[in-house]
C-alpha atoms as a PDB file:
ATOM      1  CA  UNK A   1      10.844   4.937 -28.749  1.00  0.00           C
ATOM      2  CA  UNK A   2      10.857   7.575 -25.933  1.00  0.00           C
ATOM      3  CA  UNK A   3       6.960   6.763 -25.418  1.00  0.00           C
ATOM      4  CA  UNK A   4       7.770   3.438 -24.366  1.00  0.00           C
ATOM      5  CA  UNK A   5       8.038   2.876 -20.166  1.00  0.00           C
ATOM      6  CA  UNK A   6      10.940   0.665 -18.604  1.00  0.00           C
ATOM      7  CA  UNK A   7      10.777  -1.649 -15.945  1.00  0.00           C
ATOM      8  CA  UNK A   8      12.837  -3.450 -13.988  1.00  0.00           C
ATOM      9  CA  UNK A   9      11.303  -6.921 -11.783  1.00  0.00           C
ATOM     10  CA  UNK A  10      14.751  -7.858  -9.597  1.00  0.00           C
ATOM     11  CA  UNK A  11      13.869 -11.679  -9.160  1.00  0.00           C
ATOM     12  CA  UNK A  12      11.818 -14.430 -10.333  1.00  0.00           C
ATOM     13  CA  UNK A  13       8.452 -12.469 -10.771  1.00  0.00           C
ATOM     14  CA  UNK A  14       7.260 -13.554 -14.422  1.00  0.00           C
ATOM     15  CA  UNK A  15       3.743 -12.751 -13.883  1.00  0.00           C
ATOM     16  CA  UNK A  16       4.549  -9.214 -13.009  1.00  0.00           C
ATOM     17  CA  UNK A  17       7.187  -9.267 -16.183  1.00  0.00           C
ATOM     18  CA  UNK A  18       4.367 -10.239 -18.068  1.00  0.00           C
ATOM     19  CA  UNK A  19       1.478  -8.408 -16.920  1.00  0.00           C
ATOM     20  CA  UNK A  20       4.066  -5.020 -17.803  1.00  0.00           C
ATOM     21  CA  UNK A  21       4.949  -6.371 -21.322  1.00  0.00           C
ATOM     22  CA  UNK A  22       1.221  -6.817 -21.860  1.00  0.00           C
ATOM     23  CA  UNK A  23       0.637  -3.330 -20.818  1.00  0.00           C
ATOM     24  CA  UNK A  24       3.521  -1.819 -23.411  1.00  0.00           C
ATOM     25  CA  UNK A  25       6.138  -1.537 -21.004  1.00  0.00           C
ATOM     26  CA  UNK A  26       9.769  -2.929 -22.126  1.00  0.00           C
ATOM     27  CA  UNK A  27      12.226  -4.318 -19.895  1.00  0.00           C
ATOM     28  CA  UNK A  28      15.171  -3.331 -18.355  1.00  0.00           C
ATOM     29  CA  UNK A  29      16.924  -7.190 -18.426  1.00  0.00           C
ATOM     30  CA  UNK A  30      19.846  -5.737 -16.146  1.00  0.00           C
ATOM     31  CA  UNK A  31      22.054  -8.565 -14.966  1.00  0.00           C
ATOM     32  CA  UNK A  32      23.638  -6.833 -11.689  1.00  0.00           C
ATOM     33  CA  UNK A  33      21.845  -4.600 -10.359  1.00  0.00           C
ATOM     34  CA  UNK A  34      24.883  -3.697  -7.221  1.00  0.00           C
ATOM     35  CA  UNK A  35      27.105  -2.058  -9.476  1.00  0.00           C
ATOM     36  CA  UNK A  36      26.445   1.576  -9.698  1.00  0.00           C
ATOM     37  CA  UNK A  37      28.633   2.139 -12.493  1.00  0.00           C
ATOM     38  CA  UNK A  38      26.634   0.619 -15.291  1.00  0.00           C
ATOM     39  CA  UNK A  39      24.330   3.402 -16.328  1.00  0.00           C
ATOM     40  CA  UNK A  40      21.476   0.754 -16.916  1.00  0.00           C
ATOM     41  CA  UNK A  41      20.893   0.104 -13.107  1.00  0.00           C
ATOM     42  CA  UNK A  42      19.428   4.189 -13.627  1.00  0.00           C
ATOM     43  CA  UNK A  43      17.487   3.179 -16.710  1.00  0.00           C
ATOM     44  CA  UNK A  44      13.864   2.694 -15.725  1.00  0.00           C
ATOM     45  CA  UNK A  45      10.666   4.127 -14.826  1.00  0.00           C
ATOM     46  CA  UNK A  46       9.434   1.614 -12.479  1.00  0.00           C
ATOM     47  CA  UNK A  47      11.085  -1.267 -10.052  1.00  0.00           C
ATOM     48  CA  UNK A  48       9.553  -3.575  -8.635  1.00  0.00           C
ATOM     49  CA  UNK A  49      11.624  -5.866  -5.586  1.00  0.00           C
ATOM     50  CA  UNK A  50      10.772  -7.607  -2.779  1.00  0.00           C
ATOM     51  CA  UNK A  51      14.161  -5.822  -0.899  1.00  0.00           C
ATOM     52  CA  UNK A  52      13.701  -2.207   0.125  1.00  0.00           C
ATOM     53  CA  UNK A  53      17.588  -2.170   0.278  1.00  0.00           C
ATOM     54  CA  UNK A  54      17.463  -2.725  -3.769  1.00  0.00           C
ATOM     55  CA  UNK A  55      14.548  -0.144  -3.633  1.00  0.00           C
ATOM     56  CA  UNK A  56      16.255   2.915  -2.135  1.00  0.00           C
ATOM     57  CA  UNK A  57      20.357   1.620  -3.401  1.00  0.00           C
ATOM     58  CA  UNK A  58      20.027   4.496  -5.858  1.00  0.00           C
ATOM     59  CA  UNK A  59      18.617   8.076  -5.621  1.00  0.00           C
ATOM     60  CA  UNK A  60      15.687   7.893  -8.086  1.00  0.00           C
ATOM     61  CA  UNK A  61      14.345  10.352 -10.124  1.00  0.00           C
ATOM     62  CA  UNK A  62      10.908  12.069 -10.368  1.00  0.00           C
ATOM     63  CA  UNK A  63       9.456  10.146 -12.413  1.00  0.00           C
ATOM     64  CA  UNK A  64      11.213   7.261 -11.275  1.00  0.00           C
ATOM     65  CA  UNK A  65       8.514   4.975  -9.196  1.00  0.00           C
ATOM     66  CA  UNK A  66       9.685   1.494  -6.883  1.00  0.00           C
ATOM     67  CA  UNK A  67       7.269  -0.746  -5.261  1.00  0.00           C
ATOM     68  CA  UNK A  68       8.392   0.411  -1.729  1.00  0.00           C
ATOM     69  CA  UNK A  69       7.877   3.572   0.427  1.00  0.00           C
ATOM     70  CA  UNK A  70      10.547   5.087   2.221  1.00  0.00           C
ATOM     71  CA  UNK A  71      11.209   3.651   5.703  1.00  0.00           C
ATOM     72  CA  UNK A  72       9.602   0.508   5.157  1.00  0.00           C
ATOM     73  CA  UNK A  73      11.387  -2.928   5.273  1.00  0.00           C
ATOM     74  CA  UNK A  74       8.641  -5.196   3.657  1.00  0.00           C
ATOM     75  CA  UNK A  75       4.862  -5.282   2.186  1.00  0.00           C
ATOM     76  CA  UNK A  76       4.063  -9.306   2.644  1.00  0.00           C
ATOM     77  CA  UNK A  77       2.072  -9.584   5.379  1.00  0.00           C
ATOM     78  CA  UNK A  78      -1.955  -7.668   6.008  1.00  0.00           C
ATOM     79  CA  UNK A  79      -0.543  -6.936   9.626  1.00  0.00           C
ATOM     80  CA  UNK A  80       3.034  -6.281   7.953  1.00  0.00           C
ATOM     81  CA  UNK A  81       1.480  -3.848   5.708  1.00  0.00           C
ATOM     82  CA  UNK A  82      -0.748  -2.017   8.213  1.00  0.00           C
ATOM     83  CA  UNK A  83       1.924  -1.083  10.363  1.00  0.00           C
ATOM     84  CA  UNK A  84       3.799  -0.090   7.687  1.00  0.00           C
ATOM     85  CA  UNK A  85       1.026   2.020   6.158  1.00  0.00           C
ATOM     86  CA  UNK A  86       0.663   3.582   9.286  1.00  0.00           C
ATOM     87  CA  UNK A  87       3.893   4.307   9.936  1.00  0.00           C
ATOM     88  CA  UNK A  88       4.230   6.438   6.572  1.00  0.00           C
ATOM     89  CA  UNK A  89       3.225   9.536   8.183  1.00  0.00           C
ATOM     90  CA  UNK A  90       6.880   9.815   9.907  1.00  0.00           C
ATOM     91  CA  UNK A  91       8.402   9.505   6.546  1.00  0.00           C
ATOM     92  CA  UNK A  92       6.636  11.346   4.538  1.00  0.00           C
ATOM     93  CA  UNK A  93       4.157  14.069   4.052  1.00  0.00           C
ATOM     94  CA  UNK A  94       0.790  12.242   3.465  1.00  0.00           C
ATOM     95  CA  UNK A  95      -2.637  11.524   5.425  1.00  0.00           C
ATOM     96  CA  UNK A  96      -2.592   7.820   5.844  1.00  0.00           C
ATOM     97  CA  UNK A  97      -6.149   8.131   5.843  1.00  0.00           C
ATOM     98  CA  UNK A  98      -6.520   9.529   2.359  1.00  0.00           C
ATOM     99  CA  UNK A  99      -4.517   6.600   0.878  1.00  0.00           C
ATOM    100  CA  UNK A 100      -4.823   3.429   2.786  1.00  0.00           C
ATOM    101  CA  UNK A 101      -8.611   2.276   4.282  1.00  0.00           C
ATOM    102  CA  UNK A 102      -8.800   1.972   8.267  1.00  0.00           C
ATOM    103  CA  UNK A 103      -7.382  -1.258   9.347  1.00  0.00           C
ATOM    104  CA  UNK A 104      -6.249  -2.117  13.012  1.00  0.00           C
ATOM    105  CA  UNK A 105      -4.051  -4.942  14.188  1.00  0.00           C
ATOM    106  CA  UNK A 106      -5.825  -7.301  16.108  1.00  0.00           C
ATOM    107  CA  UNK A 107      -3.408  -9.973  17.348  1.00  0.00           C
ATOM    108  CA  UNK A 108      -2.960  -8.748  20.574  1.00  0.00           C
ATOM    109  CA  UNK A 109      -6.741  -8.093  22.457  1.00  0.00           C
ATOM    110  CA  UNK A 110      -5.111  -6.022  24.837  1.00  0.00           C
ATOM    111  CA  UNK A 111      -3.896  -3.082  22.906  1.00  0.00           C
ATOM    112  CA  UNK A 112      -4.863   0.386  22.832  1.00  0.00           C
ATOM    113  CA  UNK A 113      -5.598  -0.666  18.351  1.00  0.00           C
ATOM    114  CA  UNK A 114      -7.548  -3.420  19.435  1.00  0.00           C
ATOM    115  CA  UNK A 115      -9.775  -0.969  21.791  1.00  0.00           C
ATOM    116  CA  UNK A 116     -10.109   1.382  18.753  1.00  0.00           C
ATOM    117  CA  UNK A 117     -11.289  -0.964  16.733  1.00  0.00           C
ATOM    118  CA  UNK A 118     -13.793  -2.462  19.368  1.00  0.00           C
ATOM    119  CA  UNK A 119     -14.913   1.456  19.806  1.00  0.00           C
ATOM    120  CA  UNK A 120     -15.128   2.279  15.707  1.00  0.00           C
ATOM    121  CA  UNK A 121     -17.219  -0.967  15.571  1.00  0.00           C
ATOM    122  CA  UNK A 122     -19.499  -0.186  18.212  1.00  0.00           C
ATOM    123  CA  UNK A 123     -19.885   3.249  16.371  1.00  0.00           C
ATOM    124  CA  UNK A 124     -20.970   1.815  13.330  1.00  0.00           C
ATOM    125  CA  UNK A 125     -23.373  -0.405  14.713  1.00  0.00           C
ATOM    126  CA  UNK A 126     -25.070   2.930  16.215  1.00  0.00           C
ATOM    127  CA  UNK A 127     -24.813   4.935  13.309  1.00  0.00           C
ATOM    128  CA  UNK A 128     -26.923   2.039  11.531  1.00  0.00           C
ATOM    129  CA  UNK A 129     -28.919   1.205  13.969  1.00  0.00           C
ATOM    130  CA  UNK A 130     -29.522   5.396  14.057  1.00  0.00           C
ATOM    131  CA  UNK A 131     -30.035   5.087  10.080  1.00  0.00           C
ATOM    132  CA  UNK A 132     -32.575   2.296   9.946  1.00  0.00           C
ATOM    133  CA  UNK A 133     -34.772   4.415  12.623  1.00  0.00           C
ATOM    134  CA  UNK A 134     -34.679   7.367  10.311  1.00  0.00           C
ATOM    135  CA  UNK A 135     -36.208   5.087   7.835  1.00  0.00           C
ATOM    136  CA  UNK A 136     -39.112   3.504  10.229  1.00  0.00           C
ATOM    137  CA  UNK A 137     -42.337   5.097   9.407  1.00  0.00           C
ATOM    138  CA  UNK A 138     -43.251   7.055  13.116  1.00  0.00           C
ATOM    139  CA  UNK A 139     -45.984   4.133  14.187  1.00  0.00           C
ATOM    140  CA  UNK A 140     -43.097   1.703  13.708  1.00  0.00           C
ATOM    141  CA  UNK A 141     -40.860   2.950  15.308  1.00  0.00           C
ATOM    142  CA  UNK A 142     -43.177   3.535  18.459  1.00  0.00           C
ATOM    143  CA  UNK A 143     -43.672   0.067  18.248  1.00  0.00           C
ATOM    144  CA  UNK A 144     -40.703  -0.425  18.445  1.00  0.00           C
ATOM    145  CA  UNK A 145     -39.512   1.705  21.412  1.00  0.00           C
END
């Protein structure tokens, strides 16, 4: 059936096997996945591994999808993930900011991200505080001057 999608989960990932089957998808139950010389390795429309060296062994196809971007070495941690968001700009042609919500790293309180965020938060608290006094009736807010 050539309206059926293929999949291929590299490791022990049943839930994510299961959630595709549920969804129609069939999968590709390739055994050995280094050998470039069995046609089936090519055979799928989505792969999903935790190692971008599995992700990016083989040129893919359009309409060929894997769970990893290009120039990124893993997706586990929030911090992990952030840095590697933000880092997709270098490898490919995208707005980060169109894809992937603002997030900042804030393990280390003296870096130039932790001062951004610090100075977006402080912005937001002015921009409400700026909305609610739009909303006071005048003699309340004079009162409140």
């Amino acid at each position: 059936d050539k309206t059926k999608k293929i999949f291929i989960v590299l490791g022990q990932y049943h839930d994510m096997r299961e959630a595709l089957r549920r969804k129609g998808w069939v999968e590709n139950p390739i055994e050995n996945f280094d050998n470039p010389h069995d046609y089936r390795v090519h055979a799928f429309h989505f792969l999903y591994t935790t190692k971008s060296k599995d992700a990016f062994k083989y040129q893919t196809a359009p309409f060929q999808q894997v769970n990893h971007f290009q120039g990124t070495k893993s997706l586990t941690t929030k911090v992990g993930l952030t840095h590697n968001m933000k880092n997709l700009v270098w490898h490919n042609d995208m707005d980060i900011n169109e894809v992937f919500p603002q997030s900042f790293d804030l393990t280390d309180f003296s870096s130039e991200e932790f001062k951004d965020f610090v100075n977006e938060f402080k912005f937001g608290q002015l921009v409400a505080c700026l909305k609610l006094a739009l909303n006071m009736s005048p003699s309340l807010l004079q009162k409140n001057l």
